[in-house]
Protein backbone atom coordinates (compact mmCIF):
# COMPACT_ATOMS: atom_id res chain seq x y z
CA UNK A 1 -44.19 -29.07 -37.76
CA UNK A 2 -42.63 -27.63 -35.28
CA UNK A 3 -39.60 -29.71 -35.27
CA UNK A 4 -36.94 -26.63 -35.70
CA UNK A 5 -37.22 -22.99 -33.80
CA UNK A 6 -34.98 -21.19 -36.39
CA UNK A 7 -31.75 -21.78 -38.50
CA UNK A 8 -28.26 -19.80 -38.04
CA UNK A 9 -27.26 -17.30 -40.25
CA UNK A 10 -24.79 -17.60 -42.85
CA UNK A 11 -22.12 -15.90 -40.92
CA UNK A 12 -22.80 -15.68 -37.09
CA UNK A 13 -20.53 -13.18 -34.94
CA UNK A 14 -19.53 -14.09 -31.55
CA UNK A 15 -18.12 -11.03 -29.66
CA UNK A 16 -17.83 -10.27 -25.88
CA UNK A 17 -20.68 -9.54 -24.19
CA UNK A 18 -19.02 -7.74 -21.30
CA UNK A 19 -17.88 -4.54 -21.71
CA UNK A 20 -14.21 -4.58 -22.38
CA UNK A 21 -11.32 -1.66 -21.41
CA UNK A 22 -9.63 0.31 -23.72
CA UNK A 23 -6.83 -0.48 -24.92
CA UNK A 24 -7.61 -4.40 -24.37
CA UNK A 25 -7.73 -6.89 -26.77
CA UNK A 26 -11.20 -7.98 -28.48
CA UNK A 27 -11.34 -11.53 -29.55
CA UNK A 28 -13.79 -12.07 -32.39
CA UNK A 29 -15.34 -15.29 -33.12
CA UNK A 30 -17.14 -16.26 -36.61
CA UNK A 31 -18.81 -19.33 -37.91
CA UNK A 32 -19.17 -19.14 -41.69
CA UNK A 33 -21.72 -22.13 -43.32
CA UNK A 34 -22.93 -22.39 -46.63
CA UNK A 35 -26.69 -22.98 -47.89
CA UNK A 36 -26.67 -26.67 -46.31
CA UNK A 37 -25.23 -25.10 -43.02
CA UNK A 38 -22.25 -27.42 -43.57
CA UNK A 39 -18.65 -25.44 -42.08
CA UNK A 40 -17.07 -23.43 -45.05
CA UNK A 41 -13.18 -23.54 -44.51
CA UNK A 42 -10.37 -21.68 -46.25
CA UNK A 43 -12.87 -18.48 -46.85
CA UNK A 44 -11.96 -14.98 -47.14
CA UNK A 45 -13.21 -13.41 -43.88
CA UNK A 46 -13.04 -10.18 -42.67
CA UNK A 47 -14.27 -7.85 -39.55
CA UNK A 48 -15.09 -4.43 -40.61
CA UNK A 49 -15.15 -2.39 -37.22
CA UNK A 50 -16.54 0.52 -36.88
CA UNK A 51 -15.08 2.70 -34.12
CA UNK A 52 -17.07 5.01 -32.23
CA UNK A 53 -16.08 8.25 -34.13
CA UNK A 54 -16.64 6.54 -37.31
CA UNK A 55 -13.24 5.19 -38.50
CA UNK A 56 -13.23 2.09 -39.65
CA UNK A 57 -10.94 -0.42 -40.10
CA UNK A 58 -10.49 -4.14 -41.60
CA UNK A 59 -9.40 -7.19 -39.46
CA UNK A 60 -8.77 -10.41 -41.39
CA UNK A 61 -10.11 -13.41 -39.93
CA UNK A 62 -8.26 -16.37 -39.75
CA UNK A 63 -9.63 -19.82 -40.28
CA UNK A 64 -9.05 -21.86 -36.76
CA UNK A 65 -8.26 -25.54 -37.72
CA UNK A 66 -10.24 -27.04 -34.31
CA UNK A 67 -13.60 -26.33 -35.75
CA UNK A 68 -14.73 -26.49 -39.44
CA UNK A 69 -15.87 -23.13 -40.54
CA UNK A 70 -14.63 -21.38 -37.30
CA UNK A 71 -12.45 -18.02 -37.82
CA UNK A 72 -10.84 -16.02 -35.22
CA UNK A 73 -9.90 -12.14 -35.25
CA UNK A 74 -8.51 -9.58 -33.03
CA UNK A 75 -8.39 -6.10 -32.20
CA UNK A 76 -7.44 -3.34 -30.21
CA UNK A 77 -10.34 -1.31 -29.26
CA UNK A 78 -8.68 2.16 -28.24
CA UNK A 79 -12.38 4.35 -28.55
CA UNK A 80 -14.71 4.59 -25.65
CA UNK A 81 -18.47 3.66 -26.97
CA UNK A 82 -20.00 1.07 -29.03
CA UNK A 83 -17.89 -0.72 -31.93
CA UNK A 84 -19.87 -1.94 -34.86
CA UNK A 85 -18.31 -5.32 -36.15
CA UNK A 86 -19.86 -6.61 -39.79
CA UNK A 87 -18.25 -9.69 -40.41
CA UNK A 88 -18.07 -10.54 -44.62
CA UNK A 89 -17.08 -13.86 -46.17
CA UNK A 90 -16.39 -14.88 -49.85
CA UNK A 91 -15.67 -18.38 -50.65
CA UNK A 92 -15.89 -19.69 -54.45
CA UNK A 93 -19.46 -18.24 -55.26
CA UNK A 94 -20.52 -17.43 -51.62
CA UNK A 95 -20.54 -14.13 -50.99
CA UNK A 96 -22.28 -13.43 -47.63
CA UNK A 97 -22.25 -10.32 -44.89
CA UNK A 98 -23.27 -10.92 -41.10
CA UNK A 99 -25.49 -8.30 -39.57
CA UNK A 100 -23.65 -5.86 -37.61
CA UNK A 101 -22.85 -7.17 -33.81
CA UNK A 102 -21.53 -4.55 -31.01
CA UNK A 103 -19.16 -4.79 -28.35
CA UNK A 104 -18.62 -1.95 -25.62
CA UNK A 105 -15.34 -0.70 -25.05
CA UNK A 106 -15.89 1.02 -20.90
CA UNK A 107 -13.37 1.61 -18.84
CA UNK A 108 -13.10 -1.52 -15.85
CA UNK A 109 -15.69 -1.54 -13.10
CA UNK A 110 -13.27 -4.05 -11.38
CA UNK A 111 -12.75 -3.89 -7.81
CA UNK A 112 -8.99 -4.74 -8.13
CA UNK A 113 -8.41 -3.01 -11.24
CA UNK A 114 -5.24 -1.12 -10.88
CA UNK A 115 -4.45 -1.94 -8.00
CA UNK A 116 -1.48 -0.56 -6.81
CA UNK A 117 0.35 1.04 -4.11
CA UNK A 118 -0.89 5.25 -4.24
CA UNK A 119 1.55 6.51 -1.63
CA UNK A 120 0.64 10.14 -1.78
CA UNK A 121 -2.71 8.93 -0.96
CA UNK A 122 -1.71 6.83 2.33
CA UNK A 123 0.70 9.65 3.78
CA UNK A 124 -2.08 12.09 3.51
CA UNK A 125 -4.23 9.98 5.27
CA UNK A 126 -1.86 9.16 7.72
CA UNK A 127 -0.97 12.95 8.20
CA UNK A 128 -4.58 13.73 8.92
CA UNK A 129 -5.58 11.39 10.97
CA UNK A 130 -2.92 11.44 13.30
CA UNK A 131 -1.11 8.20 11.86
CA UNK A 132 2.45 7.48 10.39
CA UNK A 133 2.77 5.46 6.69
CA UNK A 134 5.22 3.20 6.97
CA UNK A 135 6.43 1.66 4.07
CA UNK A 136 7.81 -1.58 2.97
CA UNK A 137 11.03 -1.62 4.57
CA UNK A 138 10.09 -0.33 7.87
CA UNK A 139 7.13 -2.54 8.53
CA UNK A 140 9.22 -4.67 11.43
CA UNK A 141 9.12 -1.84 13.48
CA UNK A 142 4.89 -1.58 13.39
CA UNK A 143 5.11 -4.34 16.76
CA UNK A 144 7.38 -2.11 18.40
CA UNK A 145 5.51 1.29 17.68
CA UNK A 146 2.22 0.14 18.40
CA UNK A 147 3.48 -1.31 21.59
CA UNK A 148 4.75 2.07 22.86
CA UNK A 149 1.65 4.18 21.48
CA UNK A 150 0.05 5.94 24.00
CA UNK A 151 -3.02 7.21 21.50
CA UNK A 152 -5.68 4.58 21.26
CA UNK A 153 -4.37 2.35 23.81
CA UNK A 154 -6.87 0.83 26.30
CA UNK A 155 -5.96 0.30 29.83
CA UNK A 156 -7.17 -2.56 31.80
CA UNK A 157 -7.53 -1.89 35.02
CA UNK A 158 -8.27 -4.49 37.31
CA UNK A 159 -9.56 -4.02 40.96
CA UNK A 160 -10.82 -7.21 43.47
CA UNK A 161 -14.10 -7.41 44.55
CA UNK A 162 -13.64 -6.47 48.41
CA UNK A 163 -11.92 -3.08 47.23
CA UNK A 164 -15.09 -1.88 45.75
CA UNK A 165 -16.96 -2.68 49.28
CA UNK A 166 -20.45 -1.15 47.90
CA UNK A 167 -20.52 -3.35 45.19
CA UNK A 168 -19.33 -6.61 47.40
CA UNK A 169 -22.51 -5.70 49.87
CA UNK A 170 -25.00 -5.66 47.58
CA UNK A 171 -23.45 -9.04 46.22
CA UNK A 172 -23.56 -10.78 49.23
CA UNK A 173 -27.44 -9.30 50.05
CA UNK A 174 -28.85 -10.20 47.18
CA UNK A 175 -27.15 -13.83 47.22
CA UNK A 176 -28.76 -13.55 51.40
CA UNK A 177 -32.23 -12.54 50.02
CA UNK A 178 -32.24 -15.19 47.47
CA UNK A 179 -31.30 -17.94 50.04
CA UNK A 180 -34.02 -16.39 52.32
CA UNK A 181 -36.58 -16.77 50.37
CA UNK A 182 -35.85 -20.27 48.76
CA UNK A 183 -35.50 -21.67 52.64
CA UNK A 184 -39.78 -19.67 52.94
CA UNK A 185 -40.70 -21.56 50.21
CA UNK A 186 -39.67 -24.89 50.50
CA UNK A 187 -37.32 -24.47 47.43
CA UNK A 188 -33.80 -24.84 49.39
């Protein structure tokens, strides 16, 4: 009885689920079966999308030879927003329509999306913050400028521990204190 959850569609969309950029490339995926759900190959299938500010447009479908009853489409999706996509098929005396299947066209959340050099950007920051922007040629003189820098630069300065004679005293009393009072206790 409860053997099978549901059957596929006649025509089944497959579209991105991610949002995709405009201007990129959507890659639309159909399966097309007849009323045994047996592959239908060498149909007449086509993507009606729906753009955004309602122009549409037709995208034929062609049938991909690795799977039977498999077509593959592609478009440009130029409009920010949702894109409708009804796929249609018509094959001999089958003559079905898929219900309509969205894809979001957003521009890229990607961190390294356009990524690229913004030089007006890095001299700026350089300028205010007291820096210099060197650029791709002059790079093998960074070692030699930071070396020279006098801004930033830490100096180490090192002193022995008899020319600080407060801080050697209470050294060597607390090192006499503690060997005091292990010889008291027994502990030395």
């Amino acid at each position: 009885r409860w053997l099978v959850a549901g059957t596929p569609d006649a025509v089944v969309a497959e579209l991105p689920a991610e949002p995709v950029a405009p201007g990129e490339v959507v890659e639309v995926r159909a399966e097309v079966r007849d009323d045994r759900f047996a592959g239908v190959n060498h149909a007449a299938v086509t993507a009606t999308v729906r753009a955004p500010s309602g122009a549409t447009r037709e995208v034929p479908m062609e049938w991909s030879v690795a799977r039977d009853g498999e077509y593959r489409g592609r478009f440009a999706a130029e409009e920010l927003g949702p894109h409708d996509v009804t796929l249609g098929a018509a094959h001999d005396s089958l003559v079905v329509s898929a219900a309509p299947a969205l894809v979001r066209v957003e521009p890229s959340t990607d961190e390294y999306f356009g990524a690229r050099m913004r030089r007006d950007a890095l001299e700026r920051i350089a300028a205010e913050t007291g820096g210099r922007f060197y650029a791709g040629d002059e790079v093998a003189n960074l070692p030699e400028d930071l070396a020279y820098t006098a801004r930033g630069a830490t100096v180490i300065e090192e002193k022995e521990l008899w020319d600080a004679p407060a801080a050697f005293l209470a050294i060597l009393v607390l090192i006499s204190v503690e060997w005091m009072y292990r010889r008291r206790r027994g502990l030395a």
